[in-house]
C-alpha atoms as a PDB file:
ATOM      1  CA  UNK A   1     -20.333 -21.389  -3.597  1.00  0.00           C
ATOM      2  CA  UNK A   2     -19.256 -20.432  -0.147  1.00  0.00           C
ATOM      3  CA  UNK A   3     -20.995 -17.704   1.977  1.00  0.00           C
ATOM      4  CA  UNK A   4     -19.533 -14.835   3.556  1.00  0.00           C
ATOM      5  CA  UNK A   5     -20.950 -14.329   7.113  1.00  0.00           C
ATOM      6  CA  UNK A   6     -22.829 -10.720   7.397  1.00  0.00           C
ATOM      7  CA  UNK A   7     -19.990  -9.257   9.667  1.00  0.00           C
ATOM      8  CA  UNK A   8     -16.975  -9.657   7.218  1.00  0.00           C
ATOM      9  CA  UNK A   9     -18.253  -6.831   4.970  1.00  0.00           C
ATOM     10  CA  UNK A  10     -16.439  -4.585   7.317  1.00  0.00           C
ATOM     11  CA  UNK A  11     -13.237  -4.094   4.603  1.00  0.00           C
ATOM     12  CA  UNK A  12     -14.865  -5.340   1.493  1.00  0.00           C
ATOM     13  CA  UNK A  13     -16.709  -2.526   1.109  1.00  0.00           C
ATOM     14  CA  UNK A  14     -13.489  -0.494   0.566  1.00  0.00           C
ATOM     15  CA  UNK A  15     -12.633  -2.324  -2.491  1.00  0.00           C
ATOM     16  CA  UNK A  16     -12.292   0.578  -5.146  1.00  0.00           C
ATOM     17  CA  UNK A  17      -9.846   2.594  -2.641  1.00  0.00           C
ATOM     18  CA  UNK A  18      -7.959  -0.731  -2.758  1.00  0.00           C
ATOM     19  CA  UNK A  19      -8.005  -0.497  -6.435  1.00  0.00           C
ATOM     20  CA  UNK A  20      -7.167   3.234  -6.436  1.00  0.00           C
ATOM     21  CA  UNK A  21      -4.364   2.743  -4.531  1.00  0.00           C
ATOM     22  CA  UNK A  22      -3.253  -0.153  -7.283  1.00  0.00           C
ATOM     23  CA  UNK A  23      -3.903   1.781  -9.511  1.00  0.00           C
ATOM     24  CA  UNK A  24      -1.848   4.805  -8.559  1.00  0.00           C
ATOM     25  CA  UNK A  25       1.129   2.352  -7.502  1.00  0.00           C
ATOM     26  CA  UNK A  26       1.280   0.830 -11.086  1.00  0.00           C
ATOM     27  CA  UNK A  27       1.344   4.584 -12.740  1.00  0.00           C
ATOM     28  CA  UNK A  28       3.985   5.227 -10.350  1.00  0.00           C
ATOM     29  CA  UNK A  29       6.316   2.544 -10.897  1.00  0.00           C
ATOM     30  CA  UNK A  30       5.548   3.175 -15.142  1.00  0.00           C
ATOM     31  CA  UNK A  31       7.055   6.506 -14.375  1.00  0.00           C
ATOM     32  CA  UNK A  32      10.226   5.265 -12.213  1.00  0.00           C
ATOM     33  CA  UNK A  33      11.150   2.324 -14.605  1.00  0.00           C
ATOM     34  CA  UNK A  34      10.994   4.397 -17.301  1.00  0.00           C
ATOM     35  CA  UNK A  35      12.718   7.467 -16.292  1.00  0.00           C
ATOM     36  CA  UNK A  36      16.039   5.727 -14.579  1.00  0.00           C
ATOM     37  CA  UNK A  37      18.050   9.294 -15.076  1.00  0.00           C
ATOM     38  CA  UNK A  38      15.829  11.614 -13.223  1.00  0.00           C
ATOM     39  CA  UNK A  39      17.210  13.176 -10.363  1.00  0.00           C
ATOM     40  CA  UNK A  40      17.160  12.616  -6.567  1.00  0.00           C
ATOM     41  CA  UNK A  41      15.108  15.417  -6.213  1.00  0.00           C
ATOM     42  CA  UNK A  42      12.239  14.483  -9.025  1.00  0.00           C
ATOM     43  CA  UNK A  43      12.285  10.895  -7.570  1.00  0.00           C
ATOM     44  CA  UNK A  44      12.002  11.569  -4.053  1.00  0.00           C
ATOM     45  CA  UNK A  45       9.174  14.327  -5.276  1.00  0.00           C
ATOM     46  CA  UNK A  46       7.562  11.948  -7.488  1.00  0.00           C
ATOM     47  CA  UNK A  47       7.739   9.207  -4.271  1.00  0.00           C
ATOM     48  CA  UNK A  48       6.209  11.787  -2.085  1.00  0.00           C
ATOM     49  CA  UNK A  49       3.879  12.914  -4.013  1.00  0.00           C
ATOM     50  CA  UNK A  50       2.381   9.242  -4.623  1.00  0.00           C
ATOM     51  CA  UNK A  51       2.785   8.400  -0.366  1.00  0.00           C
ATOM     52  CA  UNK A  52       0.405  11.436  -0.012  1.00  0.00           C
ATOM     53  CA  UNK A  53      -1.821  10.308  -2.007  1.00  0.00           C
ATOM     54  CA  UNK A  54      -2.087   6.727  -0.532  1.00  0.00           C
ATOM     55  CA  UNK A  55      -2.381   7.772   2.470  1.00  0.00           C
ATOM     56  CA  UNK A  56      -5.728   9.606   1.459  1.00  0.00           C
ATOM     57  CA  UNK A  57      -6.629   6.167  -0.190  1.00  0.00           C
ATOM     58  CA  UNK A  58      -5.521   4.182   2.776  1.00  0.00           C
ATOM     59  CA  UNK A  59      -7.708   6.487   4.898  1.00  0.00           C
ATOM     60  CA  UNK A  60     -10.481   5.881   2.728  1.00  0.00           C
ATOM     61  CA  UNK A  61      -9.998   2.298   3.507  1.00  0.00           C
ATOM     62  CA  UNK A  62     -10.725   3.010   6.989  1.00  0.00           C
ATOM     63  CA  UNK A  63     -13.233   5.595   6.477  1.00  0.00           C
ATOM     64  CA  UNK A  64     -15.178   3.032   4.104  1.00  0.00           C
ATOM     65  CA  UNK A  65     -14.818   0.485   6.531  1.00  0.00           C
ATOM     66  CA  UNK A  66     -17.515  -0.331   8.884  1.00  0.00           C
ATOM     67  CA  UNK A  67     -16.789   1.098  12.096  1.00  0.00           C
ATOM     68  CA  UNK A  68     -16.688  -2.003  14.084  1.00  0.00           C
ATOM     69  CA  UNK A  69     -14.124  -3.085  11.356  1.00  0.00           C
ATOM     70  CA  UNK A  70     -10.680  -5.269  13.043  1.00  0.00           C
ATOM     71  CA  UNK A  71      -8.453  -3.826  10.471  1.00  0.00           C
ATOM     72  CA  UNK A  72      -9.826  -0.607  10.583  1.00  0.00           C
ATOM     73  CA  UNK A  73      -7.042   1.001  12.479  1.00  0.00           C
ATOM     74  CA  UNK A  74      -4.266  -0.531  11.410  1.00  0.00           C
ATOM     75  CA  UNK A  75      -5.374   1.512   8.270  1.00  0.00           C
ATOM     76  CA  UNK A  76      -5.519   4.923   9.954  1.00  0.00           C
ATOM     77  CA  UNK A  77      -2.112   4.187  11.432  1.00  0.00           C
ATOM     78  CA  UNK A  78      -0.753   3.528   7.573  1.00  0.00           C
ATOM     79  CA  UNK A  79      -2.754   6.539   6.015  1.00  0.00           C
ATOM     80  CA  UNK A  80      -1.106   9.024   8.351  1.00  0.00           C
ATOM     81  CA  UNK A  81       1.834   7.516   8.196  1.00  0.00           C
ATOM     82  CA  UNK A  82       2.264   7.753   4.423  1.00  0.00           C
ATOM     83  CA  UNK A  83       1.090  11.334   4.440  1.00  0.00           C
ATOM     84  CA  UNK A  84       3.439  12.441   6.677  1.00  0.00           C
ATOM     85  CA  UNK A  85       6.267  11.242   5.106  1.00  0.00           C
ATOM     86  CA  UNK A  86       4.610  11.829   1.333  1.00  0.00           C
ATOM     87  CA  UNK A  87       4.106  15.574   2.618  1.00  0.00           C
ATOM     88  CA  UNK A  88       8.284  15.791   4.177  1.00  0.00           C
ATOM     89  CA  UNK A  89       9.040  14.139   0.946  1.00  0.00           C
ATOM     90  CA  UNK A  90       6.992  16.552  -1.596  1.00  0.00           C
ATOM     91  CA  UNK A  91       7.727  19.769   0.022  1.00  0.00           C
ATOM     92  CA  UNK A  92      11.833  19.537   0.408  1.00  0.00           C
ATOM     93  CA  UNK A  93      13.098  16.874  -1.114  1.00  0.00           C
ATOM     94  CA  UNK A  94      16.646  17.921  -0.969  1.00  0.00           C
ATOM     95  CA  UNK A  95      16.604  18.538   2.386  1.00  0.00           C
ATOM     96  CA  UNK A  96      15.031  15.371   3.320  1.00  0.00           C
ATOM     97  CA  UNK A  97      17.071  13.129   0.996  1.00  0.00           C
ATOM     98  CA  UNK A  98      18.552  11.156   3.422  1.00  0.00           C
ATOM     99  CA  UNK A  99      16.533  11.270   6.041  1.00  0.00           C
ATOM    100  CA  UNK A 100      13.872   9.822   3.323  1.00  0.00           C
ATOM    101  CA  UNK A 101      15.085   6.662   2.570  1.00  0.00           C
ATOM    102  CA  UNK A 102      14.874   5.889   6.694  1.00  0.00           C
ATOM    103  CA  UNK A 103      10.921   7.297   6.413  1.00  0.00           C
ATOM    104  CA  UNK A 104      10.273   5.278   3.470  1.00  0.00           C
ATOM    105  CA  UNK A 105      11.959   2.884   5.308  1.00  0.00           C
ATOM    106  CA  UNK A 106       9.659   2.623   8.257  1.00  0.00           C
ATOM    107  CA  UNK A 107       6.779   3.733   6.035  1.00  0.00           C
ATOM    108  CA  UNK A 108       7.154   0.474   3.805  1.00  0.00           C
ATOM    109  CA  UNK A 109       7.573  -2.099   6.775  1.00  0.00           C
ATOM    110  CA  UNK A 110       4.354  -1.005   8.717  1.00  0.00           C
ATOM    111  CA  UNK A 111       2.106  -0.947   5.237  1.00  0.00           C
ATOM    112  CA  UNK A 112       4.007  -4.653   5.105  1.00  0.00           C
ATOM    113  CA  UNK A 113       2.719  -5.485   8.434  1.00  0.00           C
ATOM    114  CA  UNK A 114      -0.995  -4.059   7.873  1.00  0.00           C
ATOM    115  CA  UNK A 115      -1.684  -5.642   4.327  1.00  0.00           C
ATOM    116  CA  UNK A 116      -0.514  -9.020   5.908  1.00  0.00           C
ATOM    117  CA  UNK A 117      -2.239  -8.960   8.957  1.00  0.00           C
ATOM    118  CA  UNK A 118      -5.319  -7.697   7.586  1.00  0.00           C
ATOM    119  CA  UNK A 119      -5.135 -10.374   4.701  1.00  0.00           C
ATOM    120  CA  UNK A 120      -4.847 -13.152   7.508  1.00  0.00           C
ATOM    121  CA  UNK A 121      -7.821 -11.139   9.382  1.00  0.00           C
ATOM    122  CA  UNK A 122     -10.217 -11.126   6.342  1.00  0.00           C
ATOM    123  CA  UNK A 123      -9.177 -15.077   5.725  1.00  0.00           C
ATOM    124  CA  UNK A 124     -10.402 -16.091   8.702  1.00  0.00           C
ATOM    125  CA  UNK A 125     -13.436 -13.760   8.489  1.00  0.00           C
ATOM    126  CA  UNK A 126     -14.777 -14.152   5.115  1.00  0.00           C
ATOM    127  CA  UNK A 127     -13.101 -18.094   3.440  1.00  0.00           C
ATOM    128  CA  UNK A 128     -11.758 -16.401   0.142  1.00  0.00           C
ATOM    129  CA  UNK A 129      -7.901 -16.152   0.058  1.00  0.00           C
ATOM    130  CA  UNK A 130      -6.553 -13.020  -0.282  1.00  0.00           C
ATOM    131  CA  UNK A 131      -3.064 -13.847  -0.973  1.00  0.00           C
ATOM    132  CA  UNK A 132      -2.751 -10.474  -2.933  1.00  0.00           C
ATOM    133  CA  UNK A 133      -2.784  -8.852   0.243  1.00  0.00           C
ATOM    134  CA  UNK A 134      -0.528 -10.701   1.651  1.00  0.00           C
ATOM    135  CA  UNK A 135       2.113 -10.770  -0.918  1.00  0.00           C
ATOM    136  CA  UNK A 136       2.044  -6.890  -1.385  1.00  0.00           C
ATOM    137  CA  UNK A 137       2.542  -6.934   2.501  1.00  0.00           C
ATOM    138  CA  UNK A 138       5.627  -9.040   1.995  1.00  0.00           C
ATOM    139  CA  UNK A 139       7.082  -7.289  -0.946  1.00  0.00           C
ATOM    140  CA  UNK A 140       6.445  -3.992   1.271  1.00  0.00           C
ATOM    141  CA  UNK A 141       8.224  -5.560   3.868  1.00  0.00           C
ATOM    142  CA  UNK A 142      11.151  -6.761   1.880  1.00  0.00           C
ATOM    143  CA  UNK A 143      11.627  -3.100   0.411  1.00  0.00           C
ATOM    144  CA  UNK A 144      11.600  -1.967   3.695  1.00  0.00           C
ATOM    145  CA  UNK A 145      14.028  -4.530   5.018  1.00  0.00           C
ATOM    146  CA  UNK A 146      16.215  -3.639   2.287  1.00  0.00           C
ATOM    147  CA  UNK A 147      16.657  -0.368   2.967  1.00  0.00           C
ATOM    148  CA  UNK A 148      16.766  -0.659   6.623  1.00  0.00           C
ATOM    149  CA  UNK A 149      20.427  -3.192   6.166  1.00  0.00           C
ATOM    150  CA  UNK A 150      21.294  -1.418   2.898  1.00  0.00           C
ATOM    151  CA  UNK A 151      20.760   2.399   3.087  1.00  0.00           C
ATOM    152  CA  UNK A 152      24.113   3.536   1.165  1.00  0.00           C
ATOM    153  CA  UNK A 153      23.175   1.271  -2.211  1.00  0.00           C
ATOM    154  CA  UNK A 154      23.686   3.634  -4.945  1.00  0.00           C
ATOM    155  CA  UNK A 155      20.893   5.757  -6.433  1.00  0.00           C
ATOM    156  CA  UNK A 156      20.558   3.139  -9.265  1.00  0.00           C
ATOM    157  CA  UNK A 157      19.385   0.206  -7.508  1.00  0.00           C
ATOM    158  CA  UNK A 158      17.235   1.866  -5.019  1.00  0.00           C
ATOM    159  CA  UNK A 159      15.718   3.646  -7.846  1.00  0.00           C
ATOM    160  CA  UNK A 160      15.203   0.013  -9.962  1.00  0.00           C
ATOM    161  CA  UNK A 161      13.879  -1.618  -6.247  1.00  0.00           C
ATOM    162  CA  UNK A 162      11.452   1.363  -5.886  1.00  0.00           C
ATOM    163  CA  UNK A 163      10.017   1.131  -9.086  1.00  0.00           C
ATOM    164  CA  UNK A 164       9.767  -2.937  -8.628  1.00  0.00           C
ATOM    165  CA  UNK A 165       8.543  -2.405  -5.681  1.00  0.00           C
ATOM    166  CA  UNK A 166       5.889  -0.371  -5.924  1.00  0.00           C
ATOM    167  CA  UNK A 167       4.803  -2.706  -9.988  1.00  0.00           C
ATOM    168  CA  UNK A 168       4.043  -5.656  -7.225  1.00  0.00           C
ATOM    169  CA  UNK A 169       2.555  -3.670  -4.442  1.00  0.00           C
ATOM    170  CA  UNK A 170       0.394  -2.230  -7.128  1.00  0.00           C
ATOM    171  CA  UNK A 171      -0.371  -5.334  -9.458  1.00  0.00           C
ATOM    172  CA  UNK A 172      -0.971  -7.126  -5.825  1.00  0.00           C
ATOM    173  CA  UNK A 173      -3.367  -4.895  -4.489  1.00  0.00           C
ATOM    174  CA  UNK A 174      -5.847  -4.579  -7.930  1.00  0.00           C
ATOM    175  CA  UNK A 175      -5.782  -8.267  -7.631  1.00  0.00           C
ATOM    176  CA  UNK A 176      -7.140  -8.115  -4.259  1.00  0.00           C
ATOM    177  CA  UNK A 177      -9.903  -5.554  -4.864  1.00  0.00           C
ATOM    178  CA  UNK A 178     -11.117  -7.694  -7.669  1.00  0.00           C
ATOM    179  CA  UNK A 179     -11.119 -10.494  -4.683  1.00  0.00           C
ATOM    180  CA  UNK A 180     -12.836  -7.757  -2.148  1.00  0.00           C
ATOM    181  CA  UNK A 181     -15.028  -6.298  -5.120  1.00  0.00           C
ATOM    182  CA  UNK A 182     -16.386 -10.053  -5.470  1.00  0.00           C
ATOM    183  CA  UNK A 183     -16.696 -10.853  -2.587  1.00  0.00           C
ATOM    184  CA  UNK A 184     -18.700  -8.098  -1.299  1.00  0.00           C
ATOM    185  CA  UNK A 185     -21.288  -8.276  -4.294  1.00  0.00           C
ATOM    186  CA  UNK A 186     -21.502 -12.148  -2.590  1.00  0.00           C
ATOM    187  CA  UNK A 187     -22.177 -10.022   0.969  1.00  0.00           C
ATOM    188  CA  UNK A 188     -24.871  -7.966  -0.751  1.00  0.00           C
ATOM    189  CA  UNK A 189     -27.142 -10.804  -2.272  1.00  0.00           C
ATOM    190  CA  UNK A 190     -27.014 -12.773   1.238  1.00  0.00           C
ATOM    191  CA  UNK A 191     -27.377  -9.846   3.676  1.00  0.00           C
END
């Protein structure tokens, strides 16, 4: 069994907000794959109402997170982000409809960027793989790529890719707090 030096603890100990926010992303994406003829408005509610709520979870990444913690910020930055543009999306949705897809946009390609560089950060700190990080960082980067080159795709398919997307960012990130939850249990015995 490997050990996990003393300083790597610094984002394991967030693993249940990981979860949480796994959690939340799977209940989500039951709710947009199974309602495919709700309206722009309850969609782009429902969407903002579950960014808001990450973001509190991705703050409570950071906040969990030692203070000394490399990824620490990267978190913060993602957190506000997400409630920003859960908060435009929740409270005028109608108003914001275009304008949304551009946040969510932007919004999915820098929580893309922070999964996988924090994934690569706690490889190299702690020798397990988190790979679940990672690939929730790609699939958020893919979602956002998407609707970066294809904003005019009809409400269908954005509506099916949300829903996708957010299944995988979801069923990623509960794989990788049962990787941080380990791991940190590991952390406790040795430190």
């Amino acid at each position: 069994m490997r050990t996990v030096p003393a300083n790597s603890a610094a984002l394991h100990r967030a693993w249940l907000f990981v979860a949480l926010r796994g959690v939340l992303a799977v209940g989500v994406a039951a709710v947009v794959l199974t309602r495919p003829s709700m309206g722009r408005a309850l969609l782009l509610t429902t969407l903002g109402g579950y960014l808001f709520i990450d973001g509190l979870l991705a703050l409570g990444i950071a906040l969990r997170a030692e203070k000394r913690a490399p990824g620490r910020g990267r978190y913060i930055v993602e957190g506000l982000l997400s409630l920003i543009v859960g908060a435009l999306a929740f409270a005028n949705p109608t108003a914001m409809a275009g304008a949304m897809l551009t946040l969510i946009a932007a919004r999915s390609i820098v929580a893309g960027l922070v999964e996988i560089i924090s994934a690569f950060g706690l490889r190299r700190s702690g020798g397990e793989k988190y790979w679940p990080i990672a690939l929730a960082g790609f699939v958020s980067l893919a979602f956002g790529g998407f609707l970066v080159v294809r904003p005019a795709s009809g409400a269908l398919v954005v509506l099916l890719l949300a829903g996708l997307y957010v299944l995988v960012f979801g069923l990623t990130l509960i794989a990788a707090a049962f990787r941080l939850h380990r791991a940190y249990g590991r952390l406790r015995a040795v430190g």
